[in-house]
N, C-alpha and C. Protein backbone atom coordinates (compact mmCIF):
# COMPACT_ATOMS: atom_id res chain seq x y z
N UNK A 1 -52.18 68.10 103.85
CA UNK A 1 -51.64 67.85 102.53
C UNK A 1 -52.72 67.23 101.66
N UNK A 2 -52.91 67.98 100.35
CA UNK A 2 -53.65 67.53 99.95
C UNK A 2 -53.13 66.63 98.15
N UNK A 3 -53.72 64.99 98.35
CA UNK A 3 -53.27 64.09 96.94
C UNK A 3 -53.80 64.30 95.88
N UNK A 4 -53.16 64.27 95.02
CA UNK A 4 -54.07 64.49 93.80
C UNK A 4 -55.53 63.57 93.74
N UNK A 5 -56.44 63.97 92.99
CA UNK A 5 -57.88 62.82 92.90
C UNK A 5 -57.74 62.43 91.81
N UNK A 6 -58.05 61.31 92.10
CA UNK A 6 -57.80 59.61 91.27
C UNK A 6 -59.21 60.14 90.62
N UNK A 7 -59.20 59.21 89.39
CA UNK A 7 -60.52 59.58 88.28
C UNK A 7 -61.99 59.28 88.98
N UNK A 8 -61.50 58.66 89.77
CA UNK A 8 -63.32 58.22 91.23
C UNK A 8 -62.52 59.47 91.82
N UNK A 9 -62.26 60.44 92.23
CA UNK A 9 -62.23 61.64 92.74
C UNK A 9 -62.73 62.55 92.98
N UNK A 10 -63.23 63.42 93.52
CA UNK A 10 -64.15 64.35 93.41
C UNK A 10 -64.93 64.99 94.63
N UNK A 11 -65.50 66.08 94.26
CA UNK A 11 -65.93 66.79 95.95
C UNK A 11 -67.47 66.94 95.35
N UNK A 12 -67.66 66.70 96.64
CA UNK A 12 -69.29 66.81 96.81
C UNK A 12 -69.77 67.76 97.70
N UNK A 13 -70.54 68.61 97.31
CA UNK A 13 -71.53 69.45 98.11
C UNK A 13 -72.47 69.82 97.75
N UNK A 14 -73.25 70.73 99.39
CA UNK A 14 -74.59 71.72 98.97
C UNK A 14 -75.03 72.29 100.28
N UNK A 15 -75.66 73.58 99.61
CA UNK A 15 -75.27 74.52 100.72
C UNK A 15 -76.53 74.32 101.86
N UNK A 16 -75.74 74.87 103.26
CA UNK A 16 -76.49 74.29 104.45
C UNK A 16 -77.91 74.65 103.60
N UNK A 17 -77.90 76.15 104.06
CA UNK A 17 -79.27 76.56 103.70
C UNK A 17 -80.26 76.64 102.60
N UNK A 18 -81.25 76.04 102.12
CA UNK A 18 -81.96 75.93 101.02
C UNK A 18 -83.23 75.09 101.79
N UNK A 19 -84.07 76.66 100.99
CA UNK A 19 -85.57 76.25 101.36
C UNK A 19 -86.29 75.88 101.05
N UNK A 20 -86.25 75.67 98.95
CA UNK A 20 -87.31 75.28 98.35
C UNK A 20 -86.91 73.95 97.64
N UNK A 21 -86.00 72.98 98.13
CA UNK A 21 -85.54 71.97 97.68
C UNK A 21 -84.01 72.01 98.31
N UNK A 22 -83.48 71.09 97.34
CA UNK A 22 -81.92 70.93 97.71
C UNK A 22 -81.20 71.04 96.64
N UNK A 23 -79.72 71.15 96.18
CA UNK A 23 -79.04 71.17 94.92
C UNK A 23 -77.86 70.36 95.75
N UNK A 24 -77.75 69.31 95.07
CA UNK A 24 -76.26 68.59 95.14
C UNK A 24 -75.58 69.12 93.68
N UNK A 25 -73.98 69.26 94.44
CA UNK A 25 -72.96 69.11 93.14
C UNK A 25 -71.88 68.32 93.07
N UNK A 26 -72.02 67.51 92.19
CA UNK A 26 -70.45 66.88 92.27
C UNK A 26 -69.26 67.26 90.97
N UNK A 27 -68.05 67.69 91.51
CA UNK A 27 -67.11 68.43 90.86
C UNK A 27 -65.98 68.02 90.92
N UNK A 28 -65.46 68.08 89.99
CA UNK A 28 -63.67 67.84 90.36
C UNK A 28 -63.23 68.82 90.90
N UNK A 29 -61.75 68.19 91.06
CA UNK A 29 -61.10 69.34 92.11
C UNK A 29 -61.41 70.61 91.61
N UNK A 30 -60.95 71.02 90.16
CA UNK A 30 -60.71 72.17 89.68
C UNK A 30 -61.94 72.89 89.55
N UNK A 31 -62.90 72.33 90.41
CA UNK A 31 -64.19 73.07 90.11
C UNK A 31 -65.18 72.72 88.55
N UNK A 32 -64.87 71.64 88.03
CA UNK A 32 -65.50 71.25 86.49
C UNK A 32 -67.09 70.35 87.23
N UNK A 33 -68.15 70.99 86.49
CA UNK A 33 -69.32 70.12 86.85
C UNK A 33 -69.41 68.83 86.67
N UNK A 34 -69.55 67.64 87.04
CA UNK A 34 -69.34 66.24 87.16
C UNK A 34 -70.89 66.15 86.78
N UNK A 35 -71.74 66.19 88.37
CA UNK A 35 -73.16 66.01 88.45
C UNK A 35 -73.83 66.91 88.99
N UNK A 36 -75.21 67.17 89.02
CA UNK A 36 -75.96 68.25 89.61
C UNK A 36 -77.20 67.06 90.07
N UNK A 37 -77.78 67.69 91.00
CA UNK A 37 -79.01 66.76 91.63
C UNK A 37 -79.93 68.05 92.68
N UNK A 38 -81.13 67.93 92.25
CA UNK A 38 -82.36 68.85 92.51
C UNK A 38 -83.31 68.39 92.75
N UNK A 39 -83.30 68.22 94.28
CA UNK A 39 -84.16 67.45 94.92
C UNK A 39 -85.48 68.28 95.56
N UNK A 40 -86.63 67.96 95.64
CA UNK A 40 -87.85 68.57 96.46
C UNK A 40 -87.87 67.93 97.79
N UNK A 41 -88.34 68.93 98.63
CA UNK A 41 -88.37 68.43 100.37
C UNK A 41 -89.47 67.72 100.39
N UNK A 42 -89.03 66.69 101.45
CA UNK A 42 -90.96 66.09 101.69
C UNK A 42 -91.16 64.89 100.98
N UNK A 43 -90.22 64.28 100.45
CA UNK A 43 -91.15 63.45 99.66
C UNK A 43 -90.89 62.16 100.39
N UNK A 44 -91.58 61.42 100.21
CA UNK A 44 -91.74 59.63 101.12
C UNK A 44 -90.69 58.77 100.27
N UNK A 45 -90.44 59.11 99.36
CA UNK A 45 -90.03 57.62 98.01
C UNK A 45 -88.85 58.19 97.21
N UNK A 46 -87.66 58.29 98.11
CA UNK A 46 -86.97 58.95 97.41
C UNK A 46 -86.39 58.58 95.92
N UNK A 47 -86.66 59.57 94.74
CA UNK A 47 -85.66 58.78 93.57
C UNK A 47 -85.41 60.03 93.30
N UNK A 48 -83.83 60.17 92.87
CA UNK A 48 -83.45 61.23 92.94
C UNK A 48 -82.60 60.62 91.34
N UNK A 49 -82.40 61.74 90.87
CA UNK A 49 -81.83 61.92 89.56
C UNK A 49 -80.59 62.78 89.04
N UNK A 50 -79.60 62.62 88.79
CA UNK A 50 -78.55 62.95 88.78
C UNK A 50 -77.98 63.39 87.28
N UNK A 51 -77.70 64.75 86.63
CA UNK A 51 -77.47 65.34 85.55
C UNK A 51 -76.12 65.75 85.65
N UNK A 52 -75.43 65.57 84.05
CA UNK A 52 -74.43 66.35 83.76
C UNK A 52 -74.22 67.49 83.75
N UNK A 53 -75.69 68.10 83.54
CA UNK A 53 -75.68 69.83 83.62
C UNK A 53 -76.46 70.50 84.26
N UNK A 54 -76.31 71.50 84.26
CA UNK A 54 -77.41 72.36 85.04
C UNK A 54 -78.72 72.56 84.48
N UNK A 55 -79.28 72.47 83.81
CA UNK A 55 -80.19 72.81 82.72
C UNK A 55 -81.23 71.60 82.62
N UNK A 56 -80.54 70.59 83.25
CA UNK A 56 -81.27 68.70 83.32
C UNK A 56 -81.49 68.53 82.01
N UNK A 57 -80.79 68.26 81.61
CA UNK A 57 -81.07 67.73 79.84
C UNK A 57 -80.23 66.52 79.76
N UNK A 58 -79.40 66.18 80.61
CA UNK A 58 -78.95 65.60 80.15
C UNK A 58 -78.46 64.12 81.58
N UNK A 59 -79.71 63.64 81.79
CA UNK A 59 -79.55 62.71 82.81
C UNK A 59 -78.60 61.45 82.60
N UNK A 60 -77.03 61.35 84.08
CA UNK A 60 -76.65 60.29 84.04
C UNK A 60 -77.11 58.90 84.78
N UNK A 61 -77.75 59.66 86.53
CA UNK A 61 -77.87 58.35 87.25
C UNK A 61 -78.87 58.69 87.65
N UNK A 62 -80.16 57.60 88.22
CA UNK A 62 -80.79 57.69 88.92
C UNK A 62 -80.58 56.61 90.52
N UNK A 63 -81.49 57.00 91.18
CA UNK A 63 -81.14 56.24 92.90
C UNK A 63 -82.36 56.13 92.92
N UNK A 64 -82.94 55.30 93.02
CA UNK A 64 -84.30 55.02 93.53
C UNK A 64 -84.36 54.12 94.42
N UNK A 65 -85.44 54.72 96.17
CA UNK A 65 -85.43 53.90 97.18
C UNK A 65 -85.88 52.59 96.90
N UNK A 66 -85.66 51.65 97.28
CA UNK A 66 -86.46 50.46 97.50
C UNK A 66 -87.79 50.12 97.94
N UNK A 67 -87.94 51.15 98.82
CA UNK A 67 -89.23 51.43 100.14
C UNK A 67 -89.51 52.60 100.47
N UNK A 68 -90.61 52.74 100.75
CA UNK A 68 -91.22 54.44 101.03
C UNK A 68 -90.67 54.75 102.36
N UNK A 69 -90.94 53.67 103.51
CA UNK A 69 -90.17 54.25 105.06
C UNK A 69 -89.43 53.00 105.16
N UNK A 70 -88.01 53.20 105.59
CA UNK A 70 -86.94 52.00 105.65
C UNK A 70 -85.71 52.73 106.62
N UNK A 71 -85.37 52.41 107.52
CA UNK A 71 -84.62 53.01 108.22
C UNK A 71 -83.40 51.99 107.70
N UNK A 72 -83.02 51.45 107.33
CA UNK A 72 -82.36 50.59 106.82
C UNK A 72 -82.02 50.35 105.10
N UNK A 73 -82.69 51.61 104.88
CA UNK A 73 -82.97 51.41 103.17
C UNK A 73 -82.11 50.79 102.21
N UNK A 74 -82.44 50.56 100.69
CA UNK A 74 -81.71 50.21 100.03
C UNK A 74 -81.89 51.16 98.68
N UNK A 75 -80.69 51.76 98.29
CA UNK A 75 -81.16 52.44 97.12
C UNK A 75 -80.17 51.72 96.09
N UNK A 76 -81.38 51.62 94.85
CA UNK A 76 -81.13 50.97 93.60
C UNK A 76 -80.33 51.95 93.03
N UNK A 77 -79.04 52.10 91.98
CA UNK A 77 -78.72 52.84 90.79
C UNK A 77 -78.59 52.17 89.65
N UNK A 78 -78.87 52.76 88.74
CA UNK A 78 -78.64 52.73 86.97
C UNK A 78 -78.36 53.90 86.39
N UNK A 79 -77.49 53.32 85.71
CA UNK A 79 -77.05 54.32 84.63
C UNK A 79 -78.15 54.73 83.75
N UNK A 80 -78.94 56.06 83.11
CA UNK A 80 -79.71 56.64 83.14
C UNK A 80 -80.10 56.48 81.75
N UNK A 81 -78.49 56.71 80.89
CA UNK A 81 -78.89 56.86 79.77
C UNK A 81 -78.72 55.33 79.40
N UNK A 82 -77.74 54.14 79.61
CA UNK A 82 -78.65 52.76 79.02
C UNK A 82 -79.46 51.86 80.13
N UNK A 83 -79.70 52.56 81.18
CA UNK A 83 -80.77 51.50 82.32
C UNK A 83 -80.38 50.26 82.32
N UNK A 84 -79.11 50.62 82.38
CA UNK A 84 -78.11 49.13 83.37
C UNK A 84 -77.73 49.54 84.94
N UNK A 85 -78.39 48.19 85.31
CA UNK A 85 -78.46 48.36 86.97
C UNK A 85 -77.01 48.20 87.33
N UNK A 86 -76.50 49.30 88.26
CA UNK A 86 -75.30 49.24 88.17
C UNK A 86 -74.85 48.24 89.59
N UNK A 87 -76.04 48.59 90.63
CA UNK A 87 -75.93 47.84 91.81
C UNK A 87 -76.36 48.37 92.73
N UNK A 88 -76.41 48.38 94.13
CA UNK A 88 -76.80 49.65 94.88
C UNK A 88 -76.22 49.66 96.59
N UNK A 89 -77.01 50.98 97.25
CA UNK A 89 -76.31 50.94 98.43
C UNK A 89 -77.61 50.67 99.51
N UNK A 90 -76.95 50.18 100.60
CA UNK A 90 -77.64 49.62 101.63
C UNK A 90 -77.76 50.44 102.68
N UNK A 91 -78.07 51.36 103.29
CA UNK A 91 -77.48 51.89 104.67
C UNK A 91 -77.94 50.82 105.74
N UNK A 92 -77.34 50.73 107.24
CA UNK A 92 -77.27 49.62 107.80
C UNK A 92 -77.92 50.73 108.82
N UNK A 93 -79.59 50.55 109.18
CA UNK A 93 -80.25 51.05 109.79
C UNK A 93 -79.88 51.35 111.02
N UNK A 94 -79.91 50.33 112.29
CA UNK A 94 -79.64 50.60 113.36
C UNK A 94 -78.24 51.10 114.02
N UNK A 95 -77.06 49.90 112.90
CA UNK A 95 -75.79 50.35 113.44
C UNK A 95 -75.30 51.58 113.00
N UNK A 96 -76.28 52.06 111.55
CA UNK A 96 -76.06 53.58 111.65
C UNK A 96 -76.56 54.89 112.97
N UNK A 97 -77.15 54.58 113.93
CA UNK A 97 -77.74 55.39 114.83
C UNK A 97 -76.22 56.00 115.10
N UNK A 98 -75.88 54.63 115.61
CA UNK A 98 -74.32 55.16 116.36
C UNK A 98 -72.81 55.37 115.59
N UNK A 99 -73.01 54.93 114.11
CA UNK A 99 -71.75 54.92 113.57
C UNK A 99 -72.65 54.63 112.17
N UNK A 100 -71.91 55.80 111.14
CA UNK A 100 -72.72 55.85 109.52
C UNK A 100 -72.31 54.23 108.56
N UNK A 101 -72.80 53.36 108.75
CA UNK A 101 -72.33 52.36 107.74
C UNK A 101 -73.28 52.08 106.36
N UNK A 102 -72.74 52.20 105.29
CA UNK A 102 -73.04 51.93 104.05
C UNK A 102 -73.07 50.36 103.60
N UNK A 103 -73.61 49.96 102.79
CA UNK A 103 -72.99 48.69 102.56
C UNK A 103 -73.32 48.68 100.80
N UNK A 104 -72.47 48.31 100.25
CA UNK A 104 -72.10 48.00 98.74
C UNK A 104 -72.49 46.70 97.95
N UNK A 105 -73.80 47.05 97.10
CA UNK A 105 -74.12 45.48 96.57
C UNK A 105 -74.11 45.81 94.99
N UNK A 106 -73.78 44.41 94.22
CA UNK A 106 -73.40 43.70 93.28
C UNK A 106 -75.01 43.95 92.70
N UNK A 107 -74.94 44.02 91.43
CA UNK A 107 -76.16 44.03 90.55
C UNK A 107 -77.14 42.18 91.13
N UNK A 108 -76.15 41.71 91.85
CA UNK A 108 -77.29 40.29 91.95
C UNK A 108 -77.27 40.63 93.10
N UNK A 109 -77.21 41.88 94.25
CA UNK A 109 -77.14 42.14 95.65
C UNK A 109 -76.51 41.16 96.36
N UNK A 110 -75.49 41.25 95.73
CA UNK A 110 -74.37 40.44 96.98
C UNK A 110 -73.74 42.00 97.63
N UNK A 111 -73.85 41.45 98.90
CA UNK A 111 -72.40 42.41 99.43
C UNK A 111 -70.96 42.17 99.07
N UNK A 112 -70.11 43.45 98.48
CA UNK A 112 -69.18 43.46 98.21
C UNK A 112 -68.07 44.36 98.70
N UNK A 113 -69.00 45.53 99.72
CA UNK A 113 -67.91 46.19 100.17
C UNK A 113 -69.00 47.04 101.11
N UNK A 114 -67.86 47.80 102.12
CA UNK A 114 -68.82 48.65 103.29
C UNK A 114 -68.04 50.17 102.87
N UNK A 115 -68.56 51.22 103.23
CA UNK A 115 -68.66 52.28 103.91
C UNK A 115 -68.73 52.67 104.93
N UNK A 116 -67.77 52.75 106.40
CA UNK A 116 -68.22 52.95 107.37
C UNK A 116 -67.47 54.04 108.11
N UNK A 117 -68.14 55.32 108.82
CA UNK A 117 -67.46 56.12 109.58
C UNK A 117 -66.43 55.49 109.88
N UNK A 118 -65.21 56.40 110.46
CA UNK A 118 -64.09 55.72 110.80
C UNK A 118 -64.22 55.29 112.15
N UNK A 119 -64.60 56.26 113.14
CA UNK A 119 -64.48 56.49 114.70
C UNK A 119 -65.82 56.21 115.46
N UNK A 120 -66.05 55.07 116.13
CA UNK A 120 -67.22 54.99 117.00
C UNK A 120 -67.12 56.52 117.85
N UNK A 121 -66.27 56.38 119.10
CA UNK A 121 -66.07 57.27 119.52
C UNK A 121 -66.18 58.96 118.81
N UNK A 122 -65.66 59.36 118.19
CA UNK A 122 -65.87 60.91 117.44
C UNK A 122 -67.22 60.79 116.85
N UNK A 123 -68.03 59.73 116.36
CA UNK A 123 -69.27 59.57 115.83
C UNK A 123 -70.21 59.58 116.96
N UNK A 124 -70.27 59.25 118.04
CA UNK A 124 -71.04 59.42 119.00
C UNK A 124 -71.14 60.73 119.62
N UNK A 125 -70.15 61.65 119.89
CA UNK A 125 -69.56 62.93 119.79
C UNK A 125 -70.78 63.65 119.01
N UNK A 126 -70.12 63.57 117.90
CA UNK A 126 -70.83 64.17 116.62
C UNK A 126 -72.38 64.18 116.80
N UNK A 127 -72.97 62.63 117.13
CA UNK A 127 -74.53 62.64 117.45
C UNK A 127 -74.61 63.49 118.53
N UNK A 128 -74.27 63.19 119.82
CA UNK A 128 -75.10 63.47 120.90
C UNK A 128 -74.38 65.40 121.79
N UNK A 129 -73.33 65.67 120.95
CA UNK A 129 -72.64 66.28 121.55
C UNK A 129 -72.57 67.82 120.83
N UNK A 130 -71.54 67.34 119.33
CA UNK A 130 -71.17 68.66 119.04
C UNK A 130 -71.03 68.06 117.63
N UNK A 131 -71.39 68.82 116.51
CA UNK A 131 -71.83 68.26 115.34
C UNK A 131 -70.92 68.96 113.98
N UNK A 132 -69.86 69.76 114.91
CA UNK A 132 -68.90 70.73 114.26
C UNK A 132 -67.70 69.51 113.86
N UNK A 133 -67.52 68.24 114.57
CA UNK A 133 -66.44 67.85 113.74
C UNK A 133 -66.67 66.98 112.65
N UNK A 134 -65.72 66.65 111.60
CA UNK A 134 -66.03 66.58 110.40
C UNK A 134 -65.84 65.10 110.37
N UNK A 135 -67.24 64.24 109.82
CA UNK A 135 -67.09 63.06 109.36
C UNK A 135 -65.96 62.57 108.26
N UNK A 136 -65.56 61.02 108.66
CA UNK A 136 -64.78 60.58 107.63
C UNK A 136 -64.55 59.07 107.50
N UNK A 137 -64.81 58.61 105.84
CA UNK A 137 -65.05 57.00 105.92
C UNK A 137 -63.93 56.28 104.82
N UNK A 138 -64.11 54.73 106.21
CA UNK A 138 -63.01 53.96 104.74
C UNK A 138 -64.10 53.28 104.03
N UNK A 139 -63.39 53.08 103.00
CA UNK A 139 -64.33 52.10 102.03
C UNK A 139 -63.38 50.81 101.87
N UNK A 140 -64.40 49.77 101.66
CA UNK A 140 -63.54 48.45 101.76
C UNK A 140 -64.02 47.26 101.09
N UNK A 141 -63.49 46.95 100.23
CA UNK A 141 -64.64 46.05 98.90
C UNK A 141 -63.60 44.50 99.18
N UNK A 142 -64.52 43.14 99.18
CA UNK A 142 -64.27 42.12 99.17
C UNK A 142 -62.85 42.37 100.47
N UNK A 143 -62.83 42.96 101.25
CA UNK A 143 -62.04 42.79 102.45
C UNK A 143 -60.39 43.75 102.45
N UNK A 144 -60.87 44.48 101.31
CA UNK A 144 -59.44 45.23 100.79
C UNK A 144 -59.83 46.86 100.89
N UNK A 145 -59.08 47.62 100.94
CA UNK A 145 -58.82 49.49 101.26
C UNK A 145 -59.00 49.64 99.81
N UNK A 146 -60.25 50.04 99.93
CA UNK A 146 -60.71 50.80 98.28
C UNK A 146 -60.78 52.43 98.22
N UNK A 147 -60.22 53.00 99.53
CA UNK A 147 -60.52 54.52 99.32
C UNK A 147 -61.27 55.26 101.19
N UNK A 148 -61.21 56.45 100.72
CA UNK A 148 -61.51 57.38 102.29
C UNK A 148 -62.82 58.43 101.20
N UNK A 149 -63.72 58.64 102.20
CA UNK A 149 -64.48 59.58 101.85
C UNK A 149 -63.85 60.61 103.24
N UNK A 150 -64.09 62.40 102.96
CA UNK A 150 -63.31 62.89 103.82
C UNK A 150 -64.69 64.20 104.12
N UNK A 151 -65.17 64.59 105.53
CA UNK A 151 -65.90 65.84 105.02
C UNK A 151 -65.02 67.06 105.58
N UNK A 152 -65.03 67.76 104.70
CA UNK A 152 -64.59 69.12 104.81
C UNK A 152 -65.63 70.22 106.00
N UNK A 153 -64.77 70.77 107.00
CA UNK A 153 -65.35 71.42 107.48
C UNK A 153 -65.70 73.10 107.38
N UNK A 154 -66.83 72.94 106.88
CA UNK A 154 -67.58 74.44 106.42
C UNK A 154 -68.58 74.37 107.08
N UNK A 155 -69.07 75.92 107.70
CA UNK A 155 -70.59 76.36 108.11
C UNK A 155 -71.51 76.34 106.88
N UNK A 156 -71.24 77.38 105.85
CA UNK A 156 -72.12 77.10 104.61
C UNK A 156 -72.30 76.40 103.82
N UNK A 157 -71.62 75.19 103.65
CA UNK A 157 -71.87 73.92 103.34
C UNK A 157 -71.21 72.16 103.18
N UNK A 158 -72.10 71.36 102.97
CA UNK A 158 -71.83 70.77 103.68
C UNK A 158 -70.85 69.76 102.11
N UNK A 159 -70.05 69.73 102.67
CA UNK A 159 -69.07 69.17 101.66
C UNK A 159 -68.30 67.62 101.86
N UNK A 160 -67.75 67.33 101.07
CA UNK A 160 -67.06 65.46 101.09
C UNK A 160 -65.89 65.48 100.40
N UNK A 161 -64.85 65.13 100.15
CA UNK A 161 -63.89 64.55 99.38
C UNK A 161 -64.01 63.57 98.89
N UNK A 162 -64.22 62.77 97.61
CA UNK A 162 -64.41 61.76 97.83
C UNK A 162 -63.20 60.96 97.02
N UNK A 163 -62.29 60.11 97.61
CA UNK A 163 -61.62 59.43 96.77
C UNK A 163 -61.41 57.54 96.96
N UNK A 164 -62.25 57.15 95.57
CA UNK A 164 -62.34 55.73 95.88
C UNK A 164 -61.86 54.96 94.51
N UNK A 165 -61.23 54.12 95.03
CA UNK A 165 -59.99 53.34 94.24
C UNK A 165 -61.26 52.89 92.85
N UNK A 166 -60.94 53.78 91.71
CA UNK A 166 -61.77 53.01 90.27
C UNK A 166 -61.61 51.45 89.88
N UNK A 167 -60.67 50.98 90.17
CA UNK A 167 -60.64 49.80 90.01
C UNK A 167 -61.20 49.22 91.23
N UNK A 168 -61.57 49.24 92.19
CA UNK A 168 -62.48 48.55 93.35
C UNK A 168 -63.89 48.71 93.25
N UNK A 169 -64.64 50.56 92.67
CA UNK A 169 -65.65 50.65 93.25
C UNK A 169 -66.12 51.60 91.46
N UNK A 170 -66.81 51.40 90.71
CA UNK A 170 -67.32 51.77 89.62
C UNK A 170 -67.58 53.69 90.03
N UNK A 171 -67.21 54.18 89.24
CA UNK A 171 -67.06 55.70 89.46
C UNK A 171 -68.42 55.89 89.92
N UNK A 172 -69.18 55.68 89.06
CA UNK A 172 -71.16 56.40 88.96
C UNK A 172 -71.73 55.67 90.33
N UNK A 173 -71.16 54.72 91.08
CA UNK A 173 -71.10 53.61 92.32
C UNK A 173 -70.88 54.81 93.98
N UNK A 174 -69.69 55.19 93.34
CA UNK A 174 -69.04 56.45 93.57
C UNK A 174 -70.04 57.66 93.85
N UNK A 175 -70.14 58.50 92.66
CA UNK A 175 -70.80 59.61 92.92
C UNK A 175 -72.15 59.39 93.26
N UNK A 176 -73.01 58.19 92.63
CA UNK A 176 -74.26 57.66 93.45
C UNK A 176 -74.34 57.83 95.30
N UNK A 177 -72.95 57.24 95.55
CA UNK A 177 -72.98 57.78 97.56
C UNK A 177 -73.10 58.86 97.64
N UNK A 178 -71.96 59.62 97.06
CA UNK A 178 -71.73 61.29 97.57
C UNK A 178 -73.32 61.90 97.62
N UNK A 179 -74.24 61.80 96.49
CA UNK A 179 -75.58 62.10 96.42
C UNK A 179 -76.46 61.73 97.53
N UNK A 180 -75.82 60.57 98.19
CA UNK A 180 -76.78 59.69 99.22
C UNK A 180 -76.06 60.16 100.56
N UNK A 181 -75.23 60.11 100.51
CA UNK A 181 -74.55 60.82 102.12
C UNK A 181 -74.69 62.40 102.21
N UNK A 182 -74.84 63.10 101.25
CA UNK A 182 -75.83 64.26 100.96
C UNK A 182 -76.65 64.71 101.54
N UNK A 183 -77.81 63.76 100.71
CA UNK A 183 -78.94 63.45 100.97
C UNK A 183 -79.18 63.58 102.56
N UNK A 184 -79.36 61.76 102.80
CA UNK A 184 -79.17 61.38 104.14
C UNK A 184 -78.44 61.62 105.56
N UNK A 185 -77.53 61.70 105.25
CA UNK A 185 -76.60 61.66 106.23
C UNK A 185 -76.59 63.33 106.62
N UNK A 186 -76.90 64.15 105.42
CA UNK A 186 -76.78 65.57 105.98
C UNK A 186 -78.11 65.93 106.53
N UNK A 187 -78.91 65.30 106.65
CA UNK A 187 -80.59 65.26 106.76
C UNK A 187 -80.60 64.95 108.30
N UNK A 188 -80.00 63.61 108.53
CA UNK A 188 -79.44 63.77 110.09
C UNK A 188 -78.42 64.46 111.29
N UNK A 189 -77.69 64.77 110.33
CA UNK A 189 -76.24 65.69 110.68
C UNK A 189 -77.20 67.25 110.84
N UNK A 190 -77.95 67.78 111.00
CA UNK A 190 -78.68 68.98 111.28
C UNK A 190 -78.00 69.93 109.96
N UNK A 191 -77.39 69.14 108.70
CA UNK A 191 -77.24 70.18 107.45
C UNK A 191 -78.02 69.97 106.83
């Protein structure tokens, strides 16, 4: 059964295969372009940039790493067009090996909320085993249920649901992950 999406709503993807870069999209349900992101392979320092359109004219967010190699990284976002730091995400290096955790900071980097796979068990699966079943995370700000990220299972690409409570977690906070679990997480996930 599927709920309607709350205004932080939205699906994220991009397709397994692509050789001369990457294309993220983020869309509402009905298929309306949200964000586009066109990334080059290879690079050490990730900052990735996030447009309303296809055409890049019209930049909303950027993510820029903290550090060139960080297994633990931290990526900065701002809003593009007034370069207000909106806050950023943490991935939690090691305890991600075995289970994907995010962590959510405050423009003064406080922690305020996690991202974390749901299932040790099915996540260990997933690493060492069989990579066909589909990730899925709660989100949880100041100790409260702010929302589920959900992945959809497709061969040709690799897709998310994403629905996170607007009043807990700033929308662009929002589609800033979907870009980063994308990114990352599909980078390790063999998509």
């Amino acid at each position: 059964m599927t709920t309607a999406l709350t205004p932080s709503g939205f699906v994220a993807y991009r397709p397994i295969l692509q050789f001369f870069g990457r294309v993220f999209r983020l869309e509402t349900e009905g298929g309306e372009l949200l964000l586009e992101v066109r990334m080059k392979l290879f690079r050490l320092r990730e900052e990735i940039v996030a447009y309303a359109d296809t055409a890049r004219t019209d930049p909303r967010l950027r993510i820029q790493a903290r550090s060139v190699l960080d297994f633990g990284a931290t990526y900065d976002v701002t809003d593009a067009v007034t370069g207000e730091r909106l806050g950023a995400w943490r991935r939690k290096g090691l305890a991600s090996i075995l289970r994907d955790t995010w962590v959510l900071l405050d423009t003064a980097d406080q922690e305020v909320g996690t991202v974390e796979e749901d299932s040790l068990g099915l996540a260990l699966i997933r690493r060492f085993l069989l990579n066909l079943i589909p990730q899925s995370f709660t989100c949880t700000v100041q100790g409260r249920p702010a929302g589920r990220i959900q992945q959809r299972f497709n061969l040709f690409r690799l897709t998310y649901e994403v629905r996170l409570d607007p009043s807990e977690v700033d929308r662009r906070m929002a589609q800033a992950l979907a870009v980063l679990l994308l990114a990352i997480e599909g980078r390790q996930g063999g998509g």
